[in-house]
N, C-alpha and C. Protein backbone atom coordinates (compact mmCIF):
# COMPACT_ATOMS: atom_id res chain seq x y z
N UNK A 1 0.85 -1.18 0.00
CA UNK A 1 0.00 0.00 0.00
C UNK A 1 0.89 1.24 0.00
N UNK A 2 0.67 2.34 -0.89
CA UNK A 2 1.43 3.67 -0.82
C UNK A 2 0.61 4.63 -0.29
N UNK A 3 1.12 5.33 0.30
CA UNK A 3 0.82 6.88 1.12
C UNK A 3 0.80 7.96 -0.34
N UNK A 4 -0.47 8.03 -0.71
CA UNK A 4 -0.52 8.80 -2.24
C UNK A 4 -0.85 9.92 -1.83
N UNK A 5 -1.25 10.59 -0.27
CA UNK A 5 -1.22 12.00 0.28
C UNK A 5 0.51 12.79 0.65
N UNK A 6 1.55 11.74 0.97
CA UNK A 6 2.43 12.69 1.68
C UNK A 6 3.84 11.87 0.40
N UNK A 7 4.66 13.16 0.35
CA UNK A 7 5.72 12.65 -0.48
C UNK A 7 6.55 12.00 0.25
N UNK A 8 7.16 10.87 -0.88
CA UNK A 8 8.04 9.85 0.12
C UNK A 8 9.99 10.62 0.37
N UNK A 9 10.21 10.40 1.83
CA UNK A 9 11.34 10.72 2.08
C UNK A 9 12.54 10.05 0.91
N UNK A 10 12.83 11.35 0.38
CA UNK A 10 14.49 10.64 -0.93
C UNK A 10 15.45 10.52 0.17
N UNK A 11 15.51 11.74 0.86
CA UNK A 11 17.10 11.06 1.47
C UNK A 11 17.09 11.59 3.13
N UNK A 12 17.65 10.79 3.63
CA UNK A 12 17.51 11.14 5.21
C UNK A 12 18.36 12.27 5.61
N UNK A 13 17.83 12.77 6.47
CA UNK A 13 18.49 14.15 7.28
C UNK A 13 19.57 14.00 8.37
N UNK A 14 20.23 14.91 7.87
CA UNK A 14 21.96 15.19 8.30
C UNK A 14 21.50 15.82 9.65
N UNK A 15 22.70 15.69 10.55
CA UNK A 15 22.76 16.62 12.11
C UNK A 15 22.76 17.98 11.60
N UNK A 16 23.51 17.66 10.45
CA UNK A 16 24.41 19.46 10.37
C UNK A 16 24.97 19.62 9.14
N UNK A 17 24.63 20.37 8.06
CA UNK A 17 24.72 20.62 7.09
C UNK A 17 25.92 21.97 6.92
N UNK A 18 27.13 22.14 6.58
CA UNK A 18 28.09 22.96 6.25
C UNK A 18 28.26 23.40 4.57
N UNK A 19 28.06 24.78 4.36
CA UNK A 19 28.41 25.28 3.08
C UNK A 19 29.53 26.32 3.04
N UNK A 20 29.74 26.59 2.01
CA UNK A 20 30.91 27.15 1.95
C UNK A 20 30.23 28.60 1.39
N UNK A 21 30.76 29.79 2.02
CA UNK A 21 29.81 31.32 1.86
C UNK A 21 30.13 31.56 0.36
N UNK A 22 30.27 31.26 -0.87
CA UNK A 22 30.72 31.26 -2.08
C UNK A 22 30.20 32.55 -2.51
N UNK A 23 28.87 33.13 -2.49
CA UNK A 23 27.81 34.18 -2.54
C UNK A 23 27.71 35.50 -1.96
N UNK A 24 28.69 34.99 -0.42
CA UNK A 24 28.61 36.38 0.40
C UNK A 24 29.23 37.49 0.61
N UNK A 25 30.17 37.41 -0.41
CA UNK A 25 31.17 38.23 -0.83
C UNK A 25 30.84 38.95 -1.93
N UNK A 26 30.10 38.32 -3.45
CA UNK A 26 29.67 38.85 -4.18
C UNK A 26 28.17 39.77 -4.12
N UNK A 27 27.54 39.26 -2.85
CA UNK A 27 26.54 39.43 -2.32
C UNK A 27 26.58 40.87 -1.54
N UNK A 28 27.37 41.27 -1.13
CA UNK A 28 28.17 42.34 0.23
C UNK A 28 28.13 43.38 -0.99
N UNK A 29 29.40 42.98 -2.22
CA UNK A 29 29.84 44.02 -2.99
C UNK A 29 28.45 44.47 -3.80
N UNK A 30 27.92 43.76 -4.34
CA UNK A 30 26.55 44.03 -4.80
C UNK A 30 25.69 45.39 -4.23
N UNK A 31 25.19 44.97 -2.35
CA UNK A 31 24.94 45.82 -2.17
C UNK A 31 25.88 47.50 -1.75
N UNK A 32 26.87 46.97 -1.63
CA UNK A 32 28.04 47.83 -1.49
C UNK A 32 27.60 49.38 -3.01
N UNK A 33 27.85 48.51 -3.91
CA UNK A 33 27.29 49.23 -5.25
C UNK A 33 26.05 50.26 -5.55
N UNK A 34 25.44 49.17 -4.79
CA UNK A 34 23.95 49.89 -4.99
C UNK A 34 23.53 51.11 -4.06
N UNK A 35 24.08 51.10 -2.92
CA UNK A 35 23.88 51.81 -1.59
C UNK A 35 25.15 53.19 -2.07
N UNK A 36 25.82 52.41 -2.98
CA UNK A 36 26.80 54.30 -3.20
C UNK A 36 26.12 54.88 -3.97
N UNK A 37 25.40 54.46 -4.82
CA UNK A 37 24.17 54.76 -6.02
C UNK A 37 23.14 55.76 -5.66
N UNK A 38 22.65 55.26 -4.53
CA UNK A 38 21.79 56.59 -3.99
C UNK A 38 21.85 57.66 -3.48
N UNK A 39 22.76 58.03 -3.02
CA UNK A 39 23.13 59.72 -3.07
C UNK A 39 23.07 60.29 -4.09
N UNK A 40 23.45 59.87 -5.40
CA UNK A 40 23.43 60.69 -6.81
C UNK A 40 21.94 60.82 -7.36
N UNK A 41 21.13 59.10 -6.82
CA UNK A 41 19.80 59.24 -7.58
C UNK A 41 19.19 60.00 -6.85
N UNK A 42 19.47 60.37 -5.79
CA UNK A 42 18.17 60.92 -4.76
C UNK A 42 18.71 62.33 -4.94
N UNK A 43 19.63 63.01 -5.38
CA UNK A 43 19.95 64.19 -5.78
C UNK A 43 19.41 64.61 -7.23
N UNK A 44 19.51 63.83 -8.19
CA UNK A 44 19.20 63.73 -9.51
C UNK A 44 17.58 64.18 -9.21
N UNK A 45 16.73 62.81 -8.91
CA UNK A 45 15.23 63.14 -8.41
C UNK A 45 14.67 64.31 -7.72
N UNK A 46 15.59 65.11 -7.34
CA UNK A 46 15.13 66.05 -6.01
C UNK A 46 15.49 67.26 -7.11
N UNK A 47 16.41 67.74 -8.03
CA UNK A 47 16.58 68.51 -9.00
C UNK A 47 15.68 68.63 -10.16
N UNK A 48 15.05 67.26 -10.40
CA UNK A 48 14.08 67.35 -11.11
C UNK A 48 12.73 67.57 -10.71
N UNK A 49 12.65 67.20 -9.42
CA UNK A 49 11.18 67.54 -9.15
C UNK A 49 11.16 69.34 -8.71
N UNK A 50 12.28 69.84 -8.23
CA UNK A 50 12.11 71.33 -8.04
C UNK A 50 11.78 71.71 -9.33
N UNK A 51 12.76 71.21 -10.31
CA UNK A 51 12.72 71.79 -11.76
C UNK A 51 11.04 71.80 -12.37
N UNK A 52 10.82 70.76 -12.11
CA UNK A 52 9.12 70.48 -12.08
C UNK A 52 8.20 71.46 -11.64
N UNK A 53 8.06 71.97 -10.55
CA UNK A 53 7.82 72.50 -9.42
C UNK A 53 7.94 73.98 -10.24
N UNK A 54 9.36 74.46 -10.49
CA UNK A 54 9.78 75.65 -10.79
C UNK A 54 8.72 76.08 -12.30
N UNK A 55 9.13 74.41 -13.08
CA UNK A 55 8.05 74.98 -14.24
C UNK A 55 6.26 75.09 -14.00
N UNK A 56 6.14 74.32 -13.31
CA UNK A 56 4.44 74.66 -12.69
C UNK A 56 4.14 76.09 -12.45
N UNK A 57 5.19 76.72 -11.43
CA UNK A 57 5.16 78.10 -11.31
C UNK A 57 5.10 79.03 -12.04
N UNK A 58 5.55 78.84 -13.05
CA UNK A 58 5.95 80.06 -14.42
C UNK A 58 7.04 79.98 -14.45
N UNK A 59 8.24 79.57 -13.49
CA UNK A 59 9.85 79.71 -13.62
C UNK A 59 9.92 80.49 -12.51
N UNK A 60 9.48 80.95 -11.80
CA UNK A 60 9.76 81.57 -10.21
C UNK A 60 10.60 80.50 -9.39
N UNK A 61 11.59 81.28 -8.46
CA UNK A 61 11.80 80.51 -7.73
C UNK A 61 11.30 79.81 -6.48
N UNK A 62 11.48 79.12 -5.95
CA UNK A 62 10.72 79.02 -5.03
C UNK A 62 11.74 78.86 -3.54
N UNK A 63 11.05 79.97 -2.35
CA UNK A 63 11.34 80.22 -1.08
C UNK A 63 11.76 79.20 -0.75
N UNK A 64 12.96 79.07 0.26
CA UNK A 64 13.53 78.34 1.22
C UNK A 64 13.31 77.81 2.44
């Protein structure tokens, strides 16, 4: 008779499973990259939306 509700165990379970961090280095620099990235975009975005802003107005500047 088979158990046609639960999948059958392939392979039995280890105490303790060890990997080697192969990923976490490329993983680090990755976000390393991305996180220097946003100072420029969030400056870029913030120039354009005044610029936005400025053209809504007529080209006035706008108060501080």
């Amino acid at each position: 008779m088979v158990d046609t509700d639960h999948p059958r165990i392939l392979f039995l379970a280890v105490d303790r499973a060890t990997y080697k961090p192969i990923l976490e280095q490329p993983w680090q620099e990755a976000c390393d990259a991305a996180a220097a990235r946003i100072p420029g975009l969030m400056a870029a975005k913030l120039a354009d939306n005044l610029a936005h802003i400025a053209a809504k107005m007529g080209g006035t500047r706008m108060a501080a």
